[in-house]
C-alpha atoms as a PDB file:
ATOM      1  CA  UNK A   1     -18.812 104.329 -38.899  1.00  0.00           C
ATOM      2  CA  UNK A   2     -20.668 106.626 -37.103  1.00  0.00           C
ATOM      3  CA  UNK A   3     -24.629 105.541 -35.659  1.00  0.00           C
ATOM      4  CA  UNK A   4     -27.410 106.894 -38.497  1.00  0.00           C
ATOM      5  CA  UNK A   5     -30.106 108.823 -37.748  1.00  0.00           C
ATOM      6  CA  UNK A   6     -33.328 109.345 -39.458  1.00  0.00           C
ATOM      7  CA  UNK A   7     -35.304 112.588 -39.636  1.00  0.00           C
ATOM      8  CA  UNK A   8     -38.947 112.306 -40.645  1.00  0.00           C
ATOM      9  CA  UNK A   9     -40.716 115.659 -41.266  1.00  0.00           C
ATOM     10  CA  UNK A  10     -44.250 115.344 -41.558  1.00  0.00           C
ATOM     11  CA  UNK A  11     -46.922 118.211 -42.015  1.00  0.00           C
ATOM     12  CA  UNK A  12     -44.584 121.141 -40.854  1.00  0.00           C
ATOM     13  CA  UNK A  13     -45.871 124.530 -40.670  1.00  0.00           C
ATOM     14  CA  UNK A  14     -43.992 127.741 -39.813  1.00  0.00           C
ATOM     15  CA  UNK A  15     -45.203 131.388 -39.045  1.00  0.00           C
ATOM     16  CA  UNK A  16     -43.796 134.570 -38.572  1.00  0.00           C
ATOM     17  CA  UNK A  17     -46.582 136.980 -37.647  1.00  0.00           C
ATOM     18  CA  UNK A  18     -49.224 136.624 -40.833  1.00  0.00           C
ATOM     19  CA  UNK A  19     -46.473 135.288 -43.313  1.00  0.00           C
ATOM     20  CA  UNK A  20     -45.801 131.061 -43.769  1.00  0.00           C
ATOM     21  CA  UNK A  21     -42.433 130.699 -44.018  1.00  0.00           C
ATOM     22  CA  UNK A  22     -43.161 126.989 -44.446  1.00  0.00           C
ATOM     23  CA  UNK A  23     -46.316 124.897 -46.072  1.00  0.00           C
ATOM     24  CA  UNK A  24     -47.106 121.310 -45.154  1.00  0.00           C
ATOM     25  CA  UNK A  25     -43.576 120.304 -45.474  1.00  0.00           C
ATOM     26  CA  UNK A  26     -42.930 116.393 -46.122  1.00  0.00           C
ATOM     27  CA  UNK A  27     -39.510 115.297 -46.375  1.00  0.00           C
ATOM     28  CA  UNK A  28     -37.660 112.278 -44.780  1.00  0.00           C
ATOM     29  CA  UNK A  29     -34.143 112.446 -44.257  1.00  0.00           C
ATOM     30  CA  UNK A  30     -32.414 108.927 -44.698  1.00  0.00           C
ATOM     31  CA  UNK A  31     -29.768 107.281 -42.168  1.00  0.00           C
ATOM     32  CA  UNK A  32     -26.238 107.636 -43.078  1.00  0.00           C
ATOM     33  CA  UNK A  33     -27.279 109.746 -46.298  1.00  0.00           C
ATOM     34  CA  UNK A  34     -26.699 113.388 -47.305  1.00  0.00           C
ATOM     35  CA  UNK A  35     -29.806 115.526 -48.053  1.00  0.00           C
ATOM     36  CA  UNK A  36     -29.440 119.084 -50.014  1.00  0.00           C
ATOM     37  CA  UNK A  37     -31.663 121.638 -49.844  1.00  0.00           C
ATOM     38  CA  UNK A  38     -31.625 124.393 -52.284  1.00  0.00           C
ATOM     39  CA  UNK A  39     -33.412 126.757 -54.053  1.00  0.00           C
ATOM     40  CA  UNK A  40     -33.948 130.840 -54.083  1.00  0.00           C
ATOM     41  CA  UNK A  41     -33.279 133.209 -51.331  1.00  0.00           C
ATOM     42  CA  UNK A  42     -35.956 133.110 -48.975  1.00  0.00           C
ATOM     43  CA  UNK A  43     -37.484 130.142 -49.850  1.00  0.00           C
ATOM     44  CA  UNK A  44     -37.259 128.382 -46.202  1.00  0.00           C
ATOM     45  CA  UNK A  45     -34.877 126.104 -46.455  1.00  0.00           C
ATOM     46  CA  UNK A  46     -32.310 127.877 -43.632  1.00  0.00           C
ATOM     47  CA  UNK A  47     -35.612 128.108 -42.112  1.00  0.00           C
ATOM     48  CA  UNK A  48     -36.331 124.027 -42.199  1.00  0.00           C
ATOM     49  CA  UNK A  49     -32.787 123.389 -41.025  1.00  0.00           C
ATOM     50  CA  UNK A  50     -33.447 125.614 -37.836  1.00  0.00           C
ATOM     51  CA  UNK A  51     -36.433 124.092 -37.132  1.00  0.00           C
ATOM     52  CA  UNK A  52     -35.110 120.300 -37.585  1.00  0.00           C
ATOM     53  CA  UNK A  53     -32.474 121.601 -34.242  1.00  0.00           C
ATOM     54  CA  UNK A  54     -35.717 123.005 -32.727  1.00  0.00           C
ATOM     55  CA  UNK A  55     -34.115 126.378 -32.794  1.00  0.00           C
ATOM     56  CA  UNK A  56     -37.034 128.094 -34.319  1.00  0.00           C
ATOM     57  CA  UNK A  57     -40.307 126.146 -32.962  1.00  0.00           C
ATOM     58  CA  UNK A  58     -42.516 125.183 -35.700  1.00  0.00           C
ATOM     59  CA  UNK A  59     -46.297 125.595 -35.273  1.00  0.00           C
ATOM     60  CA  UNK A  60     -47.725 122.518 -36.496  1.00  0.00           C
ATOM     61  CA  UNK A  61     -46.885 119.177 -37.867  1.00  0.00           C
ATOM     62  CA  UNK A  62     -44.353 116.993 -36.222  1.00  0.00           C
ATOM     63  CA  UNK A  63     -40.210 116.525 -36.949  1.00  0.00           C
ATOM     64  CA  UNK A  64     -39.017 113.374 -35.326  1.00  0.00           C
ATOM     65  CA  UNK A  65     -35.149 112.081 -34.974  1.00  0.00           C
ATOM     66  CA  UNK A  66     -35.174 108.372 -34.863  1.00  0.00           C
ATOM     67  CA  UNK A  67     -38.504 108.376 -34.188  1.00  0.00           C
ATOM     68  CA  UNK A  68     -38.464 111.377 -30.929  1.00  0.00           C
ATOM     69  CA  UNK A  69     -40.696 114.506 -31.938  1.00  0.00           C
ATOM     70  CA  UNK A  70     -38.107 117.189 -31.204  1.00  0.00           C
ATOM     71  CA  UNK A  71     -38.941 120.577 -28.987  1.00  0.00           C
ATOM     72  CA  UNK A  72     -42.607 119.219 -28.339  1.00  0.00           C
ATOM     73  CA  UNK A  73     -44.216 115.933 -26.167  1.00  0.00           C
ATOM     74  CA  UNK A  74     -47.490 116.584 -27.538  1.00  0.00           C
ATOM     75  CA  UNK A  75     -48.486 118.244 -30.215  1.00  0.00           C
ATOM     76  CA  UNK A  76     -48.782 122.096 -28.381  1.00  0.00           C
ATOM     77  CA  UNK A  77     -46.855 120.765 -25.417  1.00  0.00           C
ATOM     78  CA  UNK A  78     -42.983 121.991 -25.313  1.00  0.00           C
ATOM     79  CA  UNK A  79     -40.804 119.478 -23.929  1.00  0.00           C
ATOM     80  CA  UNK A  80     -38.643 120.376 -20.957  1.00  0.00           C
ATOM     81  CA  UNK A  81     -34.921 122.425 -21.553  1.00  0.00           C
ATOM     82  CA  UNK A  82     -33.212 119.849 -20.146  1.00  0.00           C
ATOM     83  CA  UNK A  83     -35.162 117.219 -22.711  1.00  0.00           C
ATOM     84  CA  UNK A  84     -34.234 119.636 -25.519  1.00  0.00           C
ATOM     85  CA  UNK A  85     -30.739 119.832 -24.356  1.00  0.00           C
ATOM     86  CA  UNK A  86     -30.249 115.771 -24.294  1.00  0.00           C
ATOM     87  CA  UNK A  87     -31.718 115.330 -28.020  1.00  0.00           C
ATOM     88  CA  UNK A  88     -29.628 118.294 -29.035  1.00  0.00           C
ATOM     89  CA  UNK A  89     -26.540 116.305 -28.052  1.00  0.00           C
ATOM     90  CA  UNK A  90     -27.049 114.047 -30.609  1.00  0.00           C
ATOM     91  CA  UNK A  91     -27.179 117.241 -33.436  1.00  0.00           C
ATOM     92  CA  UNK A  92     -24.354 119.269 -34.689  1.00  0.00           C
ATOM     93  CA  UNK A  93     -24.909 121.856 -36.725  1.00  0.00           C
ATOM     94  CA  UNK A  94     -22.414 124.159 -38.917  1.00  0.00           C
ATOM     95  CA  UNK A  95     -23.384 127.566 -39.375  1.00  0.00           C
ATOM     96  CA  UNK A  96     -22.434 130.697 -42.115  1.00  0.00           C
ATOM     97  CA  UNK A  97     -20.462 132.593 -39.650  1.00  0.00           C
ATOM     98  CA  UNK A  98     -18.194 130.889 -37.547  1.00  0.00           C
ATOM     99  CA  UNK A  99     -18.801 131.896 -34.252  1.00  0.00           C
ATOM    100  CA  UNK A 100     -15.270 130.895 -32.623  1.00  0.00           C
ATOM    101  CA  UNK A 101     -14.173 132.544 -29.610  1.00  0.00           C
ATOM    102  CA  UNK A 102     -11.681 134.869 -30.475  1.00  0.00           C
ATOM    103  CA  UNK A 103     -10.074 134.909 -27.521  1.00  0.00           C
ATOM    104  CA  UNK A 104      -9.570 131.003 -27.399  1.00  0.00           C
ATOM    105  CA  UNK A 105      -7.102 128.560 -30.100  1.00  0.00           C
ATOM    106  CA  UNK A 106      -8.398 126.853 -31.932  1.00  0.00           C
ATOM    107  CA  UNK A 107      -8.011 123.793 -29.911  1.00  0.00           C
ATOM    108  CA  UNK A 108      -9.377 125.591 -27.121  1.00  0.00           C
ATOM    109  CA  UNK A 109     -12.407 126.343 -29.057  1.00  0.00           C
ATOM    110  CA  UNK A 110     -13.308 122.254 -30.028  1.00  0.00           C
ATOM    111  CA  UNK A 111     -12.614 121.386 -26.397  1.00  0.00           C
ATOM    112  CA  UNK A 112     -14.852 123.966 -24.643  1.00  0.00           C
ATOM    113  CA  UNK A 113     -17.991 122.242 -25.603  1.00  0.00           C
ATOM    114  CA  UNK A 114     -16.834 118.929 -24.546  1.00  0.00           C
ATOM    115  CA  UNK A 115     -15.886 120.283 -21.360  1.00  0.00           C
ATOM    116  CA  UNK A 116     -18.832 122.555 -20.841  1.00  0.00           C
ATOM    117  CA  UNK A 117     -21.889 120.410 -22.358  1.00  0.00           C
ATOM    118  CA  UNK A 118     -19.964 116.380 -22.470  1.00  0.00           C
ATOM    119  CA  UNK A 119     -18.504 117.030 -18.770  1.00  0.00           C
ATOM    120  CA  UNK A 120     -15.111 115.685 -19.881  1.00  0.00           C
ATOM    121  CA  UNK A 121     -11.812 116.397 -17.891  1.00  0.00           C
ATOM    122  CA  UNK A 122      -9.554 118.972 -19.781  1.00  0.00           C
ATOM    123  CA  UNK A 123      -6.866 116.582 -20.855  1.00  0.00           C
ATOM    124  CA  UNK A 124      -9.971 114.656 -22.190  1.00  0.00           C
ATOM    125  CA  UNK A 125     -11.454 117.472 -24.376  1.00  0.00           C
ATOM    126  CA  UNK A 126      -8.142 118.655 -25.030  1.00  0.00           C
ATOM    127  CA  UNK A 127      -7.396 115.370 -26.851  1.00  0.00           C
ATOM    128  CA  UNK A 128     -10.629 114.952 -28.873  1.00  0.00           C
ATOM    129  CA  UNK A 129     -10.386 118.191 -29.620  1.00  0.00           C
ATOM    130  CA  UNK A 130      -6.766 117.289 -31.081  1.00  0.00           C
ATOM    131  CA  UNK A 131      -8.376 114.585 -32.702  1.00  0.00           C
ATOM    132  CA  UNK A 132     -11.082 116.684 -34.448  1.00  0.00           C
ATOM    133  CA  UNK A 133      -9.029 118.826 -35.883  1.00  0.00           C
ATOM    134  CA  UNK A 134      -6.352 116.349 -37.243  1.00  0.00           C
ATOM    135  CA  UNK A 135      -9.816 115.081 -39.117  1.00  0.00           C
ATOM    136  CA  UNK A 136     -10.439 118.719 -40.837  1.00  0.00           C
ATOM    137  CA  UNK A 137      -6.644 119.026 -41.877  1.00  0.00           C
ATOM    138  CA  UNK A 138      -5.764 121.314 -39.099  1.00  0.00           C
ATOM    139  CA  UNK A 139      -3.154 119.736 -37.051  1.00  0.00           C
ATOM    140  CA  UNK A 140      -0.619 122.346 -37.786  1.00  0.00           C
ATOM    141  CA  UNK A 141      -3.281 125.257 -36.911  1.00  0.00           C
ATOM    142  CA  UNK A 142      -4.481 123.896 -32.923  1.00  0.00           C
ATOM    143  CA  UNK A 143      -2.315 126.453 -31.574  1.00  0.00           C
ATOM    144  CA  UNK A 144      -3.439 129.380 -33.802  1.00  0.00           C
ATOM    145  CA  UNK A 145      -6.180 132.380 -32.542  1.00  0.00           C
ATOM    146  CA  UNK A 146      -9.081 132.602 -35.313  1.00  0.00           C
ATOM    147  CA  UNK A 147      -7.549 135.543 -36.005  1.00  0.00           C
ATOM    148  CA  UNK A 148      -4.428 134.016 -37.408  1.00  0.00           C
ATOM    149  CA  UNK A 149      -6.907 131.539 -39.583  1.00  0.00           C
ATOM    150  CA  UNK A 150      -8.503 132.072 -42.528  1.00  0.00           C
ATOM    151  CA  UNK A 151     -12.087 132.012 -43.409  1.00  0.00           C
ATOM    152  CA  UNK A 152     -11.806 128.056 -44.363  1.00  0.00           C
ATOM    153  CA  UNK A 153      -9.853 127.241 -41.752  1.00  0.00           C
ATOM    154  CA  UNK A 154     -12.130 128.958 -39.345  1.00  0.00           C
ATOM    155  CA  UNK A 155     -14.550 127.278 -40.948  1.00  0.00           C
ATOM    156  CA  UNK A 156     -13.534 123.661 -40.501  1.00  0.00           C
ATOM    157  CA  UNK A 157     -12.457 124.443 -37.055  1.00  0.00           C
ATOM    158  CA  UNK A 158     -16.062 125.062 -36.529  1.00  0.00           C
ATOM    159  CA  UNK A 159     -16.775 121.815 -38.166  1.00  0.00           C
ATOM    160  CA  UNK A 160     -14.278 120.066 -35.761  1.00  0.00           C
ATOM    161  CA  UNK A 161     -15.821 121.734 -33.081  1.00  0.00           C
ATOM    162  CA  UNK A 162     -19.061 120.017 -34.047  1.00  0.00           C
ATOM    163  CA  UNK A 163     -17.787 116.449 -34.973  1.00  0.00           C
ATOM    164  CA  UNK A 164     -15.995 116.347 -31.148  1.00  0.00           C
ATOM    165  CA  UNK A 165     -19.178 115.910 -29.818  1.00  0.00           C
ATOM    166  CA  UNK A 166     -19.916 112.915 -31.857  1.00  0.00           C
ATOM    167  CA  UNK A 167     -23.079 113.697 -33.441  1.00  0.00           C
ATOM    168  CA  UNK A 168     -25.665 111.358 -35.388  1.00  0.00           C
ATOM    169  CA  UNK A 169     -26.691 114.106 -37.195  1.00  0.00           C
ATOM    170  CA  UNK A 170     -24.854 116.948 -39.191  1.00  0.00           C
ATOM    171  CA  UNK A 171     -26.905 120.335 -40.035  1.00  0.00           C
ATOM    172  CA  UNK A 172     -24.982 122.377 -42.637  1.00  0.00           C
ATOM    173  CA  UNK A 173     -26.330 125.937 -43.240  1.00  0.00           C
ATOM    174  CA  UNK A 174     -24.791 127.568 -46.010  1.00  0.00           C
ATOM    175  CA  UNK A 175     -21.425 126.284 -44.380  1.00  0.00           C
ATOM    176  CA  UNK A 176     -19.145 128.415 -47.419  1.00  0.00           C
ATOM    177  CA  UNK A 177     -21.593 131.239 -48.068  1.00  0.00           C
ATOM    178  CA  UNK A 178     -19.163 133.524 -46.104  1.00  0.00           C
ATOM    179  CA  UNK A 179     -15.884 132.002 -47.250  1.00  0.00           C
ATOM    180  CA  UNK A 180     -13.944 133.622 -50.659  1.00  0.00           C
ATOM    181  CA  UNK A 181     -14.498 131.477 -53.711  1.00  0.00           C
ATOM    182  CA  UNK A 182     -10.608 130.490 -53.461  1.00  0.00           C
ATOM    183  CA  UNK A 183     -11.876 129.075 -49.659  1.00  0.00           C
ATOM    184  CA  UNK A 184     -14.673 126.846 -50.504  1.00  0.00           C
ATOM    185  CA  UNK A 185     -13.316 123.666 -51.413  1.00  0.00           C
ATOM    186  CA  UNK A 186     -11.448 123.237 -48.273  1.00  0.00           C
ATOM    187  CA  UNK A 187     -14.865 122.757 -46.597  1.00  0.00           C
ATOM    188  CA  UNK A 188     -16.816 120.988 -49.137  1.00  0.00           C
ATOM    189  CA  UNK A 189     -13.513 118.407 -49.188  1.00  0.00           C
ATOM    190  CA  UNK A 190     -14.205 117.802 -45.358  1.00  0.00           C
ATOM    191  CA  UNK A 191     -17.722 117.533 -45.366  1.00  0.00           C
ATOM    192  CA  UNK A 192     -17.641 115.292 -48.291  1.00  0.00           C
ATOM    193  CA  UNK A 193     -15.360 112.956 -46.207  1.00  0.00           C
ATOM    194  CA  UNK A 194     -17.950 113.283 -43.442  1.00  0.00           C
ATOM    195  CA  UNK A 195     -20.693 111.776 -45.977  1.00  0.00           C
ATOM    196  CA  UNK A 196     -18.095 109.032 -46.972  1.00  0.00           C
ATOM    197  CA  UNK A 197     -18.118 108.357 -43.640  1.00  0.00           C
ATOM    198  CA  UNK A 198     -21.539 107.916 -43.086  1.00  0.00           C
ATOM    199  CA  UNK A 199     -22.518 110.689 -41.131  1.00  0.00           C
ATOM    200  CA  UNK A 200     -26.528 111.444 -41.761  1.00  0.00           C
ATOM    201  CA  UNK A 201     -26.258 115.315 -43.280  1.00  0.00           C
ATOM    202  CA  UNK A 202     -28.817 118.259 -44.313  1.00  0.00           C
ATOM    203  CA  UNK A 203     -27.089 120.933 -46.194  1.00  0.00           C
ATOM    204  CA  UNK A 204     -28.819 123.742 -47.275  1.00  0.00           C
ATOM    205  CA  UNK A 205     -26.002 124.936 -50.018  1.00  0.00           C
ATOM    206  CA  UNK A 206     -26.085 126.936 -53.179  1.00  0.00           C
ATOM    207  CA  UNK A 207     -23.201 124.669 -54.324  1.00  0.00           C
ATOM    208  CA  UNK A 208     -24.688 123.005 -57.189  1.00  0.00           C
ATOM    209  CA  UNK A 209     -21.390 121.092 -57.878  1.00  0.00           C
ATOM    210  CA  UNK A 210     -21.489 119.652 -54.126  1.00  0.00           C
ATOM    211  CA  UNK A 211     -24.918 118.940 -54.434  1.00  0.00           C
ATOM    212  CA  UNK A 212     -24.558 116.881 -57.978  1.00  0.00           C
ATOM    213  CA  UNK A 213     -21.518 115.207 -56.775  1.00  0.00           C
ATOM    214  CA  UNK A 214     -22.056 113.857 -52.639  1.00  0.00           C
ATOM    215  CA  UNK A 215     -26.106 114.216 -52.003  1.00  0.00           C
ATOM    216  CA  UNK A 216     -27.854 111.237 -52.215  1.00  0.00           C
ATOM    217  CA  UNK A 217     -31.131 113.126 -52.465  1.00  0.00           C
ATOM    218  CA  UNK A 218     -32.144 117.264 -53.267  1.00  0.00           C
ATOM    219  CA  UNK A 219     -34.628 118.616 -52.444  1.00  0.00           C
ATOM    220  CA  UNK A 220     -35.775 122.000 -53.890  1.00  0.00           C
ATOM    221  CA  UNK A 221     -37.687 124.815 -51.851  1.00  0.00           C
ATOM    222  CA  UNK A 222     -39.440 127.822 -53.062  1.00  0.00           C
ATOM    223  CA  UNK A 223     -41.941 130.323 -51.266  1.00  0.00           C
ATOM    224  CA  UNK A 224     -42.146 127.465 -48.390  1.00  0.00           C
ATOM    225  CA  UNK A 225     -43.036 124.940 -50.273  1.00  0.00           C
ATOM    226  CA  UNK A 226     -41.058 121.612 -51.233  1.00  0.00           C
ATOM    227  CA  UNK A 227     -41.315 121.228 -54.720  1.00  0.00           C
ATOM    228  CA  UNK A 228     -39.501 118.461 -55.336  1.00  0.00           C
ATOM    229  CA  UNK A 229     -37.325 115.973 -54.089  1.00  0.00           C
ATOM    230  CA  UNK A 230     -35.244 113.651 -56.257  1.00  0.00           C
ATOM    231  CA  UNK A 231     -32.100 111.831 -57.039  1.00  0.00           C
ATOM    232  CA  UNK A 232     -28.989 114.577 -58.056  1.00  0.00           C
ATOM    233  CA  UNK A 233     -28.943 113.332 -61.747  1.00  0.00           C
ATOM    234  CA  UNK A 234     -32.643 114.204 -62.002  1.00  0.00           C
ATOM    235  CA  UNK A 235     -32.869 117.082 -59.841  1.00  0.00           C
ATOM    236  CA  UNK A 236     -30.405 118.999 -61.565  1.00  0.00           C
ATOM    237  CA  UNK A 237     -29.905 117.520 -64.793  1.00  0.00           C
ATOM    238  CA  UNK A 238     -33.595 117.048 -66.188  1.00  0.00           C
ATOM    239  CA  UNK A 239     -35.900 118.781 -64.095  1.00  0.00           C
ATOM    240  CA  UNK A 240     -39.837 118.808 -64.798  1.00  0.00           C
ATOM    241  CA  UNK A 241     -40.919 121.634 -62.870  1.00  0.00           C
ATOM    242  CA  UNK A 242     -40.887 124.844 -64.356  1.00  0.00           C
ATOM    243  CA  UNK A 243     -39.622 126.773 -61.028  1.00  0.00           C
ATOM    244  CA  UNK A 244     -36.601 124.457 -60.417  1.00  0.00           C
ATOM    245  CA  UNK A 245     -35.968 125.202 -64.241  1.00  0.00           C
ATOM    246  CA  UNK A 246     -35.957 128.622 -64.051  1.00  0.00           C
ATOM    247  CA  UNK A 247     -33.979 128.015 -60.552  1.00  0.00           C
ATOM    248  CA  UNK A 248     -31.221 126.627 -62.410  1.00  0.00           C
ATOM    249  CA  UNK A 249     -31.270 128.696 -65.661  1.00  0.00           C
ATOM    250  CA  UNK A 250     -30.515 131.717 -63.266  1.00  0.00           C
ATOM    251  CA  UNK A 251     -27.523 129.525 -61.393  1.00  0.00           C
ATOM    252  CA  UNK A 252     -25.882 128.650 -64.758  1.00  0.00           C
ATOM    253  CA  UNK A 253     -25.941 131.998 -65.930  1.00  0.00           C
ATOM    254  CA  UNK A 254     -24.249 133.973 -62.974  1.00  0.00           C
ATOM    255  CA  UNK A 255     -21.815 131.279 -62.789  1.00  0.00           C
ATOM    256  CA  UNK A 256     -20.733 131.500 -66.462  1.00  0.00           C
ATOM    257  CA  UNK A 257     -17.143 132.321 -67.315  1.00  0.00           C
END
């Protein structure tokens, strides 16, 4: 069982220039539970996940990881790299694109971090790494270039990549938006077996099947604002708001054989 963490997100603002990419968001992210974020293009939610990992600063309000504010000391006053760098151990985060080193197996590629960023020996690395990707069903792939992988298997090599460093806390962004239909359930099947696990996890997904069947909460975004956030049987199956209706409505009817 891996340690839970708790996100609490309380008042966040974003800018870009004149535009808010997010409004006064409020959303807690439970220990040990999986949180989905969905809703239209451009509605923020990559935008939350980013900010959660402090890789796009926020400009007001406070996001705090077992009770730390992340990427600030003060409200106004950054906290140190090297601060940054120690919470961030404690995050992994999964990304559309894969962003393997092409140059490295896929063993290689899990084991870099752990020697580069964990300071383990190579043998060390080498067998978490091992480890890692016997967990994501690629035991019989360690040896392969990306190259030689497919989209899912790249995929969950990145995943392994970011469960080696033994995270609290799993960010998912859009994790199979890249991968051929035929490709996605590989991934969901893994991170699902992450959330059986335990593992605290925000995924921003347009997989409403994924989000109906693991999330313990959803929570729906539009124009930067959190609209709602509910249970996956009342989310998706008898909405109130008119936007998450209309949100839905849309999904159903490109996905319609």
């Amino acid at each position: 069982m891996v340690q839970a963490s708790a996100v609490e997100i309380r008042k966040v603002n974003k800018f870009y220039g004149p535009f808010q990419a997010l409004k006064n968001i409020d959303l807690t992210i439970p220990p040990g539970k999986v949180t989905c974020l969905i809703g239209p293009s451009g509605s923020g939610k990559s935008t939350l996940l980013r900010c959660i990992n402090f890789l796009e600063p926020y400009d007001s309000g406070e996001i705090r990881i077992d009770g730390q504010m992340i990427g600030y000391d003060a409200p106004g006053k950054l906290m140190s790299g090297r601060k940054l760098r120690e919470m961030r151990r404690s995050i992994g985060m999964v990304f559309q694109q894969f962003n393997l080193w092409p140059h490295m197996t896929a063993q290689q590629n899990v084991a870099e971090g752990l020697v580069r960023v964990r300071g383990l020996r190579k043998d060390e690395a080498d067998e978490r790494a091992a480890e890692a990707l016997r967990k994501v069903g690629m035991a019989d792939k360690m040896a392969n270039h990306p190259a030689r992988l497919s989209g899912g298997q790249q995929q969950r090599v990145a995943i392994a990549r970011a469960i080696a460093m033994e995270p609290q806390l799993m960010l998912f962004d859009e994790p199979t938006s890249a991968l051929d239909p035929e490709l996605v359930g590989e991934v969901l099947s893994v991170m699902k077996t992450l959330a059986q696990e335990g593992m605290t996890m925000a995924v921003v997904t347009h997989e409403m099947g994924f989000a109906a069947h693991v999330a313990d909460q959803v929570a729906f975004l539009e124009s930067g604002e959190l609209v709602a956030v509910d249970t996956p049987s009342t989310l998706l199956h008898h909405p109130q708001d008119p936007r998450i209706q209309g949100f839905l409505r849309t999904y159903h009817e490109r996905n319609a054989f």
